[in-house]
C-alpha atoms as a PDB file:
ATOM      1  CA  UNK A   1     138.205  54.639 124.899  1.00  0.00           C
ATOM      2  CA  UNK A   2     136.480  53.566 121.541  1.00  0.00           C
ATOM      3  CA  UNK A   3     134.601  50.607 121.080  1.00  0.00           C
ATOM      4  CA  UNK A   4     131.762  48.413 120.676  1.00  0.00           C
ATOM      5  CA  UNK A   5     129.221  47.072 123.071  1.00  0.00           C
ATOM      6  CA  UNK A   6     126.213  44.912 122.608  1.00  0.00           C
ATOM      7  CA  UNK A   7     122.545  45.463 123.968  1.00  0.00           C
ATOM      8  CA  UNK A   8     120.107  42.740 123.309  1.00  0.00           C
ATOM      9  CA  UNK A   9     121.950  40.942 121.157  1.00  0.00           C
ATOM     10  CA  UNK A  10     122.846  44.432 118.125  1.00  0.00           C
ATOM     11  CA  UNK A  11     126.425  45.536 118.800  1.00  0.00           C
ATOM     12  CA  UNK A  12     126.910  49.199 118.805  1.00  0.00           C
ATOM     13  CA  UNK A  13     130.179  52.062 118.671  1.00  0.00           C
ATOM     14  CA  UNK A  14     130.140  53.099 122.242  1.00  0.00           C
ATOM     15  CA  UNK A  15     132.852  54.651 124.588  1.00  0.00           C
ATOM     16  CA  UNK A  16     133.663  52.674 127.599  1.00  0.00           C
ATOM     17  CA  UNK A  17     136.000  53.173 130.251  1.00  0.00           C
ATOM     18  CA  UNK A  18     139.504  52.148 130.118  1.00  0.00           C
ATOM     19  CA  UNK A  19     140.480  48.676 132.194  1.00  0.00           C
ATOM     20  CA  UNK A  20     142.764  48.220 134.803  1.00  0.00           C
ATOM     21  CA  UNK A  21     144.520  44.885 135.066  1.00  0.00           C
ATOM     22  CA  UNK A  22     144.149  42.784 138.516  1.00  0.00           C
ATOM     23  CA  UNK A  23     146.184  40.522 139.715  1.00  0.00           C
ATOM     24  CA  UNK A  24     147.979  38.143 136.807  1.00  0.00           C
ATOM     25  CA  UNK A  25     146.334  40.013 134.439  1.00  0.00           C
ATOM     26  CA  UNK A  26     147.957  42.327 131.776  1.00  0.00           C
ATOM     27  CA  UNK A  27     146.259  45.603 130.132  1.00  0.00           C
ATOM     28  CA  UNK A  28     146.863  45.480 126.168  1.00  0.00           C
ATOM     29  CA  UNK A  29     146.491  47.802 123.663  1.00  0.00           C
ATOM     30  CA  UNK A  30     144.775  46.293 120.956  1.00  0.00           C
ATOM     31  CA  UNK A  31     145.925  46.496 117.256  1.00  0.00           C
ATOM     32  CA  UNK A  32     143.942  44.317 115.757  1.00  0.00           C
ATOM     33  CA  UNK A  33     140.698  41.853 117.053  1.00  0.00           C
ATOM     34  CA  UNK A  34     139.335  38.764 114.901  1.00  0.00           C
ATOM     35  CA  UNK A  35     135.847  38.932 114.502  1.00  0.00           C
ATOM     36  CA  UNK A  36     133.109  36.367 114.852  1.00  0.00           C
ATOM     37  CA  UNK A  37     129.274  37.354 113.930  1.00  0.00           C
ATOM     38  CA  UNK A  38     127.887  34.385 115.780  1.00  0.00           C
ATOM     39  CA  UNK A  39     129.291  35.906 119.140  1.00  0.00           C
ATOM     40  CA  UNK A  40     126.090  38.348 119.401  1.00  0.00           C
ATOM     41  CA  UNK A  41     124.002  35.052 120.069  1.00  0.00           C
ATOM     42  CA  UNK A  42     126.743  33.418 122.577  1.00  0.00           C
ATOM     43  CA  UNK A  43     125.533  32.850 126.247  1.00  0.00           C
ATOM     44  CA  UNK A  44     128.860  34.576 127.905  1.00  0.00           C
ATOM     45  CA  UNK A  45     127.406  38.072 125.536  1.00  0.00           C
ATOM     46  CA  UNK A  46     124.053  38.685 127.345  1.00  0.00           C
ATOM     47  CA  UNK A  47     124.739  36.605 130.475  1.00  0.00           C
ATOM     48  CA  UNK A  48     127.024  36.546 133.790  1.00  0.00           C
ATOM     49  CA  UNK A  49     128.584  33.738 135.032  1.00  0.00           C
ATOM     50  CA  UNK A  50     126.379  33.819 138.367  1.00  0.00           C
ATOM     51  CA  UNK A  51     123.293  33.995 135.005  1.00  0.00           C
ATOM     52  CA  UNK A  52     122.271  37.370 135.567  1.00  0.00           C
ATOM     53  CA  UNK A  53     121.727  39.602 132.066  1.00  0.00           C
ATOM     54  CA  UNK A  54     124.422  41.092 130.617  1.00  0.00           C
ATOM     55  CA  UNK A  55     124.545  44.421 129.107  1.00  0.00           C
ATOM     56  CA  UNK A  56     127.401  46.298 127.548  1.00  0.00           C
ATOM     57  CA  UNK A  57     129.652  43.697 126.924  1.00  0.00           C
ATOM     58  CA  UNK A  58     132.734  44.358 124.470  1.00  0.00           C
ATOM     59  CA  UNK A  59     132.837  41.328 122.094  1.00  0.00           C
ATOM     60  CA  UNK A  60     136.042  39.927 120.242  1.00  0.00           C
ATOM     61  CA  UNK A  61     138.373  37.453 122.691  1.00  0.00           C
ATOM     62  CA  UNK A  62     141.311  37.460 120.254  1.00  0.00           C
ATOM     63  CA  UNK A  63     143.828  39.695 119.506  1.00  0.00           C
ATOM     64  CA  UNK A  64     146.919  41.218 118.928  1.00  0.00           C
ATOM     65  CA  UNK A  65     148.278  44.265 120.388  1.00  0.00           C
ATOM     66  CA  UNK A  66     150.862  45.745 122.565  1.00  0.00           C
ATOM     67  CA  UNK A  67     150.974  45.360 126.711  1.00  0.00           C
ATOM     68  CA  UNK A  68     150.370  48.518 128.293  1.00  0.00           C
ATOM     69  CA  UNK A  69     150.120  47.569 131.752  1.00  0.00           C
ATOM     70  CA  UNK A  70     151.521  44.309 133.935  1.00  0.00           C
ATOM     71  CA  UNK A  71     149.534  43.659 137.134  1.00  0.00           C
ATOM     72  CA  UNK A  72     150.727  41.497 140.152  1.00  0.00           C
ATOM     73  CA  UNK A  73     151.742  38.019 139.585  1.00  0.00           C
ATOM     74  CA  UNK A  74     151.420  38.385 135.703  1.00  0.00           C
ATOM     75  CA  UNK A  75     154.311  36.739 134.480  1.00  0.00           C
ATOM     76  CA  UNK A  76     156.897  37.329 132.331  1.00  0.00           C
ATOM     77  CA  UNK A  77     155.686  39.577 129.179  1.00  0.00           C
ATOM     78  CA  UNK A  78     156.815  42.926 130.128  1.00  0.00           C
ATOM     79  CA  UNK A  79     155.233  46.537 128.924  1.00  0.00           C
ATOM     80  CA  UNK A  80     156.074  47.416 124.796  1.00  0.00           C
ATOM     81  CA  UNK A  81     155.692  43.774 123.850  1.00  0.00           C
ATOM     82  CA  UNK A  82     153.943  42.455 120.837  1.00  0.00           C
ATOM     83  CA  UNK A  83     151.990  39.686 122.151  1.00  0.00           C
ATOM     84  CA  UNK A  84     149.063  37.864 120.648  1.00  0.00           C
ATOM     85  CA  UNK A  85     146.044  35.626 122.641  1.00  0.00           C
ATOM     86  CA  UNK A  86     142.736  35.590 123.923  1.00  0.00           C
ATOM     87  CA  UNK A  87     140.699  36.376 126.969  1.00  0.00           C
ATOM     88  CA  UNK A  88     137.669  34.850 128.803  1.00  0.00           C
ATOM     89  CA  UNK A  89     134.448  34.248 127.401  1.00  0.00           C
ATOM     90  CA  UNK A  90     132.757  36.445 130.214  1.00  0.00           C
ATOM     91  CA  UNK A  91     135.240  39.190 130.016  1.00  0.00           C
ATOM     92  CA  UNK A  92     134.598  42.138 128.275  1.00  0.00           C
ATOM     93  CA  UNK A  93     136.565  41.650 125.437  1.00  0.00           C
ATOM     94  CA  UNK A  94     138.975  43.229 122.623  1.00  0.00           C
ATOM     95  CA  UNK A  95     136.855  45.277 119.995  1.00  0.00           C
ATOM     96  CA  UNK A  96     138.300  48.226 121.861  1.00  0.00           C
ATOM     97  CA  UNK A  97     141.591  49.806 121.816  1.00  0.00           C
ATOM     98  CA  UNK A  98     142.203  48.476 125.139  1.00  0.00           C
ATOM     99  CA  UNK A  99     141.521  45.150 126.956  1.00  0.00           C
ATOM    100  CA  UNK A 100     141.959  43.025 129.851  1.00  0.00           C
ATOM    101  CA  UNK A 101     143.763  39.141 129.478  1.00  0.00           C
ATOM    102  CA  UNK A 102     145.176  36.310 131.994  1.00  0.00           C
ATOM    103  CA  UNK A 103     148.909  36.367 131.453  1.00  0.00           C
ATOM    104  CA  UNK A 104     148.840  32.684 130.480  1.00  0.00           C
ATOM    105  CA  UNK A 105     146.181  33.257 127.600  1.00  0.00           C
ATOM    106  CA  UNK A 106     148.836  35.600 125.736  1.00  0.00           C
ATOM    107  CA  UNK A 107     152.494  34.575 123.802  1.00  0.00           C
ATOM    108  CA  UNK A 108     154.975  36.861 122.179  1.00  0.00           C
ATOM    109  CA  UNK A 109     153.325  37.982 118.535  1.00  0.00           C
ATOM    110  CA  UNK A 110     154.933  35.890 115.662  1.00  0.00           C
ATOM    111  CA  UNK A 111     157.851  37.976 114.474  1.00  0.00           C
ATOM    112  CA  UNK A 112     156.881  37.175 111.069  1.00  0.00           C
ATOM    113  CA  UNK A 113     153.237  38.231 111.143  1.00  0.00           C
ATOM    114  CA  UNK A 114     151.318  41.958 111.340  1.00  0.00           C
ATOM    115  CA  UNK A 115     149.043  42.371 113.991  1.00  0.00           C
ATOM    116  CA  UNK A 116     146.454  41.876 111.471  1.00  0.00           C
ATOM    117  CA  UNK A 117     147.659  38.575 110.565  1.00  0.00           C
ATOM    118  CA  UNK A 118     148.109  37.651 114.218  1.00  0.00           C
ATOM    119  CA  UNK A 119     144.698  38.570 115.274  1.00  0.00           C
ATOM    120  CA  UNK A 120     143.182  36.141 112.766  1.00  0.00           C
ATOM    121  CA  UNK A 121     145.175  33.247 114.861  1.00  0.00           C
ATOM    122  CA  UNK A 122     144.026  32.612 118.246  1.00  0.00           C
ATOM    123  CA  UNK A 123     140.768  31.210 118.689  1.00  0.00           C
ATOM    124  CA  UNK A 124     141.383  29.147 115.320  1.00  0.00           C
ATOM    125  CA  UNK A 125     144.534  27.887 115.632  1.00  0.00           C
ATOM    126  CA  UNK A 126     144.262  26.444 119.426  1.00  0.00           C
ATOM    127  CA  UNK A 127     140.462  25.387 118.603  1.00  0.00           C
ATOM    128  CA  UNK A 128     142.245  23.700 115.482  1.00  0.00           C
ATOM    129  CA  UNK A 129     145.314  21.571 117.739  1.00  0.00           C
ATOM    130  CA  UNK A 130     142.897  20.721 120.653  1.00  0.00           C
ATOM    131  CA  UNK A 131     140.220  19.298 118.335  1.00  0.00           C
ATOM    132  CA  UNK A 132     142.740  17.430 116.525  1.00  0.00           C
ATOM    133  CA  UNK A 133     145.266  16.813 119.910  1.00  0.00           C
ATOM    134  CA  UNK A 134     143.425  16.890 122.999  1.00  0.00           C
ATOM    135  CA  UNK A 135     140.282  15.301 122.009  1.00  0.00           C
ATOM    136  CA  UNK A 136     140.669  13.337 118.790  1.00  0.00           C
ATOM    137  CA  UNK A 137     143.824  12.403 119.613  1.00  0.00           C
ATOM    138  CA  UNK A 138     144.948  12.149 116.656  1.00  0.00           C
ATOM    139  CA  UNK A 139     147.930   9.760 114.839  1.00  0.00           C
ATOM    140  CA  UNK A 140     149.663   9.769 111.997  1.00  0.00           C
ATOM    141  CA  UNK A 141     148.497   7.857 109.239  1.00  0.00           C
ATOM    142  CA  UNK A 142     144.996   8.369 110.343  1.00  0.00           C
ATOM    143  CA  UNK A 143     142.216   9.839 108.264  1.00  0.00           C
ATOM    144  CA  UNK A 144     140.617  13.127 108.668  1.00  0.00           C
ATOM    145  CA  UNK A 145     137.634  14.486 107.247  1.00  0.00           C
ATOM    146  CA  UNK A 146     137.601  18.677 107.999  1.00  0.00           C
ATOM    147  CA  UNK A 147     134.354  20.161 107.519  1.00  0.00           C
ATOM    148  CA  UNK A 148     134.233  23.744 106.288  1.00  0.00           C
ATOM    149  CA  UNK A 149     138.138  23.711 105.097  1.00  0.00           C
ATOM    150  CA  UNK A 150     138.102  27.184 103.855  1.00  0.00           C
ATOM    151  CA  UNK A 151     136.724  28.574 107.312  1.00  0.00           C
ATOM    152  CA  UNK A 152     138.888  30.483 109.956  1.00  0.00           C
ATOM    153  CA  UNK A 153     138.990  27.067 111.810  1.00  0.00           C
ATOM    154  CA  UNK A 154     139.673  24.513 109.305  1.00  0.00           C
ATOM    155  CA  UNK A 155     142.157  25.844 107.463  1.00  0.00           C
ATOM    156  CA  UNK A 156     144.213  25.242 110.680  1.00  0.00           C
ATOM    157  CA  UNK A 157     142.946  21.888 110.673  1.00  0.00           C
ATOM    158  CA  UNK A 158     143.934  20.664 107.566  1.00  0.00           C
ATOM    159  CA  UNK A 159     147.495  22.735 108.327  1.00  0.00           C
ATOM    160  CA  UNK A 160     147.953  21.109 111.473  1.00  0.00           C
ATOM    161  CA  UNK A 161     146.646  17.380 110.956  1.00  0.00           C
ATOM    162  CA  UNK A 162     149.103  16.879 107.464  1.00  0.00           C
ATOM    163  CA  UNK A 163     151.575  18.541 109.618  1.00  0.00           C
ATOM    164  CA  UNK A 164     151.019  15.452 112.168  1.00  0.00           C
ATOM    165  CA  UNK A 165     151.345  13.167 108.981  1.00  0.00           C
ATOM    166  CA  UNK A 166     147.313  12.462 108.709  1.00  0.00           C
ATOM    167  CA  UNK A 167     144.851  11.887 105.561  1.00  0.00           C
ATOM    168  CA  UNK A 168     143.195  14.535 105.147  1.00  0.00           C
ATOM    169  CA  UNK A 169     139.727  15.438 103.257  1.00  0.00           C
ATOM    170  CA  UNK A 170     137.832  18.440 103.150  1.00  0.00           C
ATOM    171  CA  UNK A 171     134.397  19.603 101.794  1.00  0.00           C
ATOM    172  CA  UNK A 172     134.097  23.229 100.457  1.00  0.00           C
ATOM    173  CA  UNK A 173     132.286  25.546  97.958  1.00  0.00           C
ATOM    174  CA  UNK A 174     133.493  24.822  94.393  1.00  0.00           C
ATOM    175  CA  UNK A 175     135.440  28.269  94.457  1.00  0.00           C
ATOM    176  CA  UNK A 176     137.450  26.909  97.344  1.00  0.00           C
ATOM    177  CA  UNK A 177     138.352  24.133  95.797  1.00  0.00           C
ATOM    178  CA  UNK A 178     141.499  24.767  94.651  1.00  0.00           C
ATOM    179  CA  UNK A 179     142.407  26.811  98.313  1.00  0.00           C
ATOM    180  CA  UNK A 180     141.722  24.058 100.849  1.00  0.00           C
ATOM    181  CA  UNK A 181     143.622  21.622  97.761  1.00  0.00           C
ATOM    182  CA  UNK A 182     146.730  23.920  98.521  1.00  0.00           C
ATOM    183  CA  UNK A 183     146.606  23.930 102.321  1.00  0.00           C
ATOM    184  CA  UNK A 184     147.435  20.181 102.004  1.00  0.00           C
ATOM    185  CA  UNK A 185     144.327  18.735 102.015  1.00  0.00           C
ATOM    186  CA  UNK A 186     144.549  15.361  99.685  1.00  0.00           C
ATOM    187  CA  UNK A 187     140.653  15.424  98.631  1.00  0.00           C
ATOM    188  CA  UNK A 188     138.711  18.451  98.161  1.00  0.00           C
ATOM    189  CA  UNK A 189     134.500  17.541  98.047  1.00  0.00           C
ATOM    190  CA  UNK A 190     132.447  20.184  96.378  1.00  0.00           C
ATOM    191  CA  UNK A 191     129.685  19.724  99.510  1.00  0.00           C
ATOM    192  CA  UNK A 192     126.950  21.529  96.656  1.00  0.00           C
ATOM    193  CA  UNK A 193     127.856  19.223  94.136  1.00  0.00           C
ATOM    194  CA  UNK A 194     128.264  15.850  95.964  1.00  0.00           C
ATOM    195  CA  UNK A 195     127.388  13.869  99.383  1.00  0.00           C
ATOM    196  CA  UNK A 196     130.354  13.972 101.383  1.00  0.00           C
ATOM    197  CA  UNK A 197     128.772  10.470 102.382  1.00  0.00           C
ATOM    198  CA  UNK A 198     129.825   9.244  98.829  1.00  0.00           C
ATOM    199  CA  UNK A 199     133.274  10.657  98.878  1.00  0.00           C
ATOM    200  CA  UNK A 200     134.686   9.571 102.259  1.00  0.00           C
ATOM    201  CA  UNK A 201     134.529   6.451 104.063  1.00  0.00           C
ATOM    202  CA  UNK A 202     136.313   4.439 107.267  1.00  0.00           C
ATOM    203  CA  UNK A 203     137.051   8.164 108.769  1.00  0.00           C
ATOM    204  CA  UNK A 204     139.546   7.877 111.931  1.00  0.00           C
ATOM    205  CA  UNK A 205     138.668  11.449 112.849  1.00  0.00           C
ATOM    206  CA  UNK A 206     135.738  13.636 111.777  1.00  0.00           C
ATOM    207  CA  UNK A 207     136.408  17.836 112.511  1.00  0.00           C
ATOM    208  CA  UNK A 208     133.062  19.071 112.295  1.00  0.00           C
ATOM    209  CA  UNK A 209     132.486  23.541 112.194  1.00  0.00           C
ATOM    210  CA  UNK A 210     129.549  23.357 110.896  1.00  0.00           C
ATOM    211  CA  UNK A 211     127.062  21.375 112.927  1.00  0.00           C
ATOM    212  CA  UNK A 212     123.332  21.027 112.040  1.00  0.00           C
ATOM    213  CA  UNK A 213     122.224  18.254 109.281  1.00  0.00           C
ATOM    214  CA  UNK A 214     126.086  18.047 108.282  1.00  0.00           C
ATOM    215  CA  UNK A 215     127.146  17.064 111.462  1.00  0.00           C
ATOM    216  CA  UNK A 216     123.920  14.272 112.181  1.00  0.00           C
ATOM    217  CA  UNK A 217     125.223  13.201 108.435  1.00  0.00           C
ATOM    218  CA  UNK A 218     128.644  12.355 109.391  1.00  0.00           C
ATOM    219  CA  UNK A 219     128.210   9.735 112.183  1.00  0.00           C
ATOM    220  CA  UNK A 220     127.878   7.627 109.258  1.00  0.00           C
ATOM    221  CA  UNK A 221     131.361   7.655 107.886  1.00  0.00           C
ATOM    222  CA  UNK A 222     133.553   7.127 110.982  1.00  0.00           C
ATOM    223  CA  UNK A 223     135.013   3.989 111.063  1.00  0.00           C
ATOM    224  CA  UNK A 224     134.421   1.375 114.390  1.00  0.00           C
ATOM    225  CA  UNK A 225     136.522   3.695 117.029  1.00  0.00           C
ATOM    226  CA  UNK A 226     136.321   6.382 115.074  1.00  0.00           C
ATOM    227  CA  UNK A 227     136.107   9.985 117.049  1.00  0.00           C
ATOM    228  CA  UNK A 228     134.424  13.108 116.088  1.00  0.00           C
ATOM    229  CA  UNK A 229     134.659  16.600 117.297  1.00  0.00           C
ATOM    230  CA  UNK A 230     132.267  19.413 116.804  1.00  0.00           C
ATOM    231  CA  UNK A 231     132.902  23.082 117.691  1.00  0.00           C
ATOM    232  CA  UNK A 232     129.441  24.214 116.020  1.00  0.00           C
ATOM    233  CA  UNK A 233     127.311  26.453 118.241  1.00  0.00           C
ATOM    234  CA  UNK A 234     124.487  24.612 116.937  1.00  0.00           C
ATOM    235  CA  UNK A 235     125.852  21.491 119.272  1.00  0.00           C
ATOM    236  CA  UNK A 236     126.101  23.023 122.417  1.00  0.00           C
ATOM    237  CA  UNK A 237     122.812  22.526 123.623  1.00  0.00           C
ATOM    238  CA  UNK A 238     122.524  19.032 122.104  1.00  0.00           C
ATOM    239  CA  UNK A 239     120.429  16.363 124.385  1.00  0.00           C
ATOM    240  CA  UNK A 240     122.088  13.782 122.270  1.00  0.00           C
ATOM    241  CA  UNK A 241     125.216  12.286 124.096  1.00  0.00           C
ATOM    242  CA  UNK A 242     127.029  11.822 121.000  1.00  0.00           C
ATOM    243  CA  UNK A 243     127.190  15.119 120.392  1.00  0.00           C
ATOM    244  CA  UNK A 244     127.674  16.087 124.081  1.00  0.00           C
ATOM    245  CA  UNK A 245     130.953  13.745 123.869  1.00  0.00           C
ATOM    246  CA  UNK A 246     131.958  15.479 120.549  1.00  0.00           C
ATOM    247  CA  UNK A 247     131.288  19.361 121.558  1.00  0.00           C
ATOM    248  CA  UNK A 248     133.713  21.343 123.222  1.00  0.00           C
ATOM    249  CA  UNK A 249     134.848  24.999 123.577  1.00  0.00           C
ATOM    250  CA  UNK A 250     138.340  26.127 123.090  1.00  0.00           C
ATOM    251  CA  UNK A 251     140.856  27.073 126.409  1.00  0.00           C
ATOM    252  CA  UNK A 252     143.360  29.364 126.297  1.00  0.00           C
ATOM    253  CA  UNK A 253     147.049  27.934 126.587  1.00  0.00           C
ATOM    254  CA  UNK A 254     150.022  29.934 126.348  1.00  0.00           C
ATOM    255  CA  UNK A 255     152.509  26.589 125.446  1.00  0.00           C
ATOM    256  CA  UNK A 256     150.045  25.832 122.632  1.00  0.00           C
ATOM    257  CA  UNK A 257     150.165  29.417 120.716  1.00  0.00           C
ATOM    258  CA  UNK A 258     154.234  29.896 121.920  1.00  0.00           C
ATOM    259  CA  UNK A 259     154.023  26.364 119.367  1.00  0.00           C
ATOM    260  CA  UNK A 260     151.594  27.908 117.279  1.00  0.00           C
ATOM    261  CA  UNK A 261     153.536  31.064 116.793  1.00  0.00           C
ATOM    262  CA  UNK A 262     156.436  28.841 116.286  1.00  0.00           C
ATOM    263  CA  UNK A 263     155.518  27.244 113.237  1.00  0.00           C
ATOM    264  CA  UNK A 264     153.862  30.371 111.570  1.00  0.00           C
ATOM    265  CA  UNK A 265     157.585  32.151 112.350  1.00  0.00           C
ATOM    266  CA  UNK A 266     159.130  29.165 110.418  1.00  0.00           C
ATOM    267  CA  UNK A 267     156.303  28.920 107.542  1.00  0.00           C
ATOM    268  CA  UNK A 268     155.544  25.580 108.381  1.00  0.00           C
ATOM    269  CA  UNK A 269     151.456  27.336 109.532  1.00  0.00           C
ATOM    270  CA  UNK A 270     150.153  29.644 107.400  1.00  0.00           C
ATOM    271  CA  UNK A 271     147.072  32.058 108.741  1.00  0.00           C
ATOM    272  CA  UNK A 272     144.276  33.838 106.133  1.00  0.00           C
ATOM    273  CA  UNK A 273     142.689  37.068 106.487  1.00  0.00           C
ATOM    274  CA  UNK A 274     139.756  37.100 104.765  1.00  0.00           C
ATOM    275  CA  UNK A 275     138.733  40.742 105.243  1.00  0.00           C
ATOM    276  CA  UNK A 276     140.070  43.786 106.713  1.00  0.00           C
ATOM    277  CA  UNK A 277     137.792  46.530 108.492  1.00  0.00           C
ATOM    278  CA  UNK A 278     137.896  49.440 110.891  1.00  0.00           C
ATOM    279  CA  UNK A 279     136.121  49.919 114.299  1.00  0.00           C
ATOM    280  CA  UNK A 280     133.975  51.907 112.861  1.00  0.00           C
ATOM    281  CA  UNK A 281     132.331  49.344 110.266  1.00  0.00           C
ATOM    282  CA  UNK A 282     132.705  46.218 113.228  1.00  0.00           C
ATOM    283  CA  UNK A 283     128.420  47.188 114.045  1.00  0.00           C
ATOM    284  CA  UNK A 284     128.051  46.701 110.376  1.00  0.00           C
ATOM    285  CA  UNK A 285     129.908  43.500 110.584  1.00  0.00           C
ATOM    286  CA  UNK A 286     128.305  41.681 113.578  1.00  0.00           C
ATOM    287  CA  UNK A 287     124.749  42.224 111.480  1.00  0.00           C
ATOM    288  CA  UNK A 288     126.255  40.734 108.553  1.00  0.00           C
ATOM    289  CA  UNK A 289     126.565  43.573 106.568  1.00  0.00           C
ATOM    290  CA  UNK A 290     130.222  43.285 105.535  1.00  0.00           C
ATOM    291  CA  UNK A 291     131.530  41.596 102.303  1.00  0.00           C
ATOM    292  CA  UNK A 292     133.599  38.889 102.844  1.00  0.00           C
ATOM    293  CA  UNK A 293     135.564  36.435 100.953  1.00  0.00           C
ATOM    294  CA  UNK A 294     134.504  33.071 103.126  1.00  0.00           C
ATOM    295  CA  UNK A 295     138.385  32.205 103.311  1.00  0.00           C
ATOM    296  CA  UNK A 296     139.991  33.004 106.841  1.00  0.00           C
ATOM    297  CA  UNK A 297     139.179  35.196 109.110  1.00  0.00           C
ATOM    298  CA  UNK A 298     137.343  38.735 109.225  1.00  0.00           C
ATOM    299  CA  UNK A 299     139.706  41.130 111.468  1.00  0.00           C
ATOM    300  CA  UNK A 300     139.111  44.581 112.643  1.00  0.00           C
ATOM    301  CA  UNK A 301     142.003  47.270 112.041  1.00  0.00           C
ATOM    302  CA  UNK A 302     142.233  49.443 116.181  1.00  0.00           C
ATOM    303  CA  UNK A 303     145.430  50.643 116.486  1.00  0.00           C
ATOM    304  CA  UNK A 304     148.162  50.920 113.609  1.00  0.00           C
ATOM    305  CA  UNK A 305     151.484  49.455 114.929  1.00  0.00           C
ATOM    306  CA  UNK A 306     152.803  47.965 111.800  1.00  0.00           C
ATOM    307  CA  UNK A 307     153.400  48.049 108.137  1.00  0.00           C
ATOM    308  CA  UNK A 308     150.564  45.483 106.955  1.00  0.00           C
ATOM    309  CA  UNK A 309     151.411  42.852 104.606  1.00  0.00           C
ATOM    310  CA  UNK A 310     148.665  42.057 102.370  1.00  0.00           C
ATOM    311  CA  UNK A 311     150.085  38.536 100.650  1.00  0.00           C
ATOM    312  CA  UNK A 312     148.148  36.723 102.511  1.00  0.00           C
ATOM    313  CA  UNK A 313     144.726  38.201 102.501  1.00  0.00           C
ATOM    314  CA  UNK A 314     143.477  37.464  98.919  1.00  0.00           C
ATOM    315  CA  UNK A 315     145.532  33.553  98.854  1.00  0.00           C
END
């Protein structure tokens, strides 16, 4: 089958044999994969989890697609179905037309969204609700600040939290101003033009994805009790126990993205796409190479199952 693999850290086109799902697994063919360009750097990429190197590995853990195969014990999603999810970290993954997932990391697609649409959701949308859920445990009334509002995770974030009835600000470019404004967020800071310090005080919750000086900058604004989360890769090897308290990596859950899907199918959650590419161009991609909007998500085209809708790519 086509797809990439990486070698010491450059992903490459490749073939690669076609995967057989074990036990509670399911074999899917993939229409669509979301795309991250930090994933080339990620420990599961060039390491096992017994630490021995890693070569080969098919990035991309998210997904939509069709299931092609049911193994034992692998629930209740049955061969033809749309279904949308992710798969583990040390697994090879979905830039490929086929791949390998746990039954309870996939859901039934959201009727109302393409497979390219749907491919942009999973790793966002859950690392979105268990930021604001699990570990902020967030109420409503409280105040959020979302860093990086226009990014494949925060515009869930903002979504989700003035969905729970929070406060929301946001810092973004000045051109995304006006975006992250209509996602729902009730102050927009221009983080070029002013200190976010300035703008936002007493925080309840902070929802950092963007780590570094921004994140050591916004201990300052949480309020006595206040709780921040980080998902920035630039926290995970933090000696700081702040930070350690603050990091975490998003699980898969099939209740949260059957919810998930749920409110995108009734308009209540809206996902962005912010560019569209083939397999082919995905090498180009992972180096940086590809033009992108810095709104959403970037998602690779695999296999065509659909009619795309385009309305949301360019909101």
């Amino acid at each position: 089958m086509k797809a990439v693999t990486v070698d010491h850290g450059t992903a490459a086109s490749a073939v690669a044999p076609q995967p057989r799902p074990g036990r509670g697994e399911l074999l899917i063919q993939v229409c669509a994969a979301g795309l991250m360009t930090t994933e080339l750097s990620w420990y599961p990429t060039s390491h096992r989890k017994t630490g021995e190197l890693r070569f080969g590995a098919v990035p991309s853990h998210e997904f939509s697609g069709v299931v092609s195969a049911v193994g034992e014990d692998a629930g209740t999603l049955g061969v033809g179905q749309a279904v949308f999810g992710m798969n583990d970290w040390y697994s090879d993954g979905a830039m490929a037309e086929y791949c390998i997932a746990p039954f309870y990391a996939l859901a039934p697609k959201p009727a109302r969204l393409s497979h390219i649409e749907a491919a942009s959701v999973p790793i966002s949308a859950l690392t979105a609700w268990q930021g604001l859920f699990d570990h902020a445990r967030l109420q409503p009334g409280e105040r959020v600040l979302v860093h990086g509002g226009a990014g494949s995770v925060g515009v869930f974030a903002i979504q989700l939290a003035r969905l729970h009835g929070a406060h929301v600000i946001a810092t973004a470019s000045a051109r995304n101003l006006d975006f992250v404004s209509n996602l729902g967020a009730e102050q927009v800071i221009d983080y070029h033009a002013s200190r976010f310090e300035d703008c936002a005080q007493q925080m309840d919750v902070v929802f950092d994805t963007v780590g570094g000086e921004t994140l050591e900058r916004s201990w300052s604004v949480l309020k006595p009790g206040g709780r921040m989360v980080t998902v920035a890769s630039t926290a995970e090897g933090s000696t700081d126990p702040r930070v350690q308290k603050a990091f975490f990596i998003v699980e898969p859950s099939q209740k949260q993205l059957v919810e998930v899907a749920g409110l995108l199918d009734s308009g209540q959650l809206r996902t962005f796409v912010d560019t569209v590419i083939p397999l082919s161009e995905a090498p180009a991609a992972y180096a940086g190479l590809v033009h992108r909007q810095g709104r959403g998500k970037l998602v690779v085209s695999i296999v065509n199952q659909d009619s795309e809708r385009k309305e949301n790519y360019d909101s």
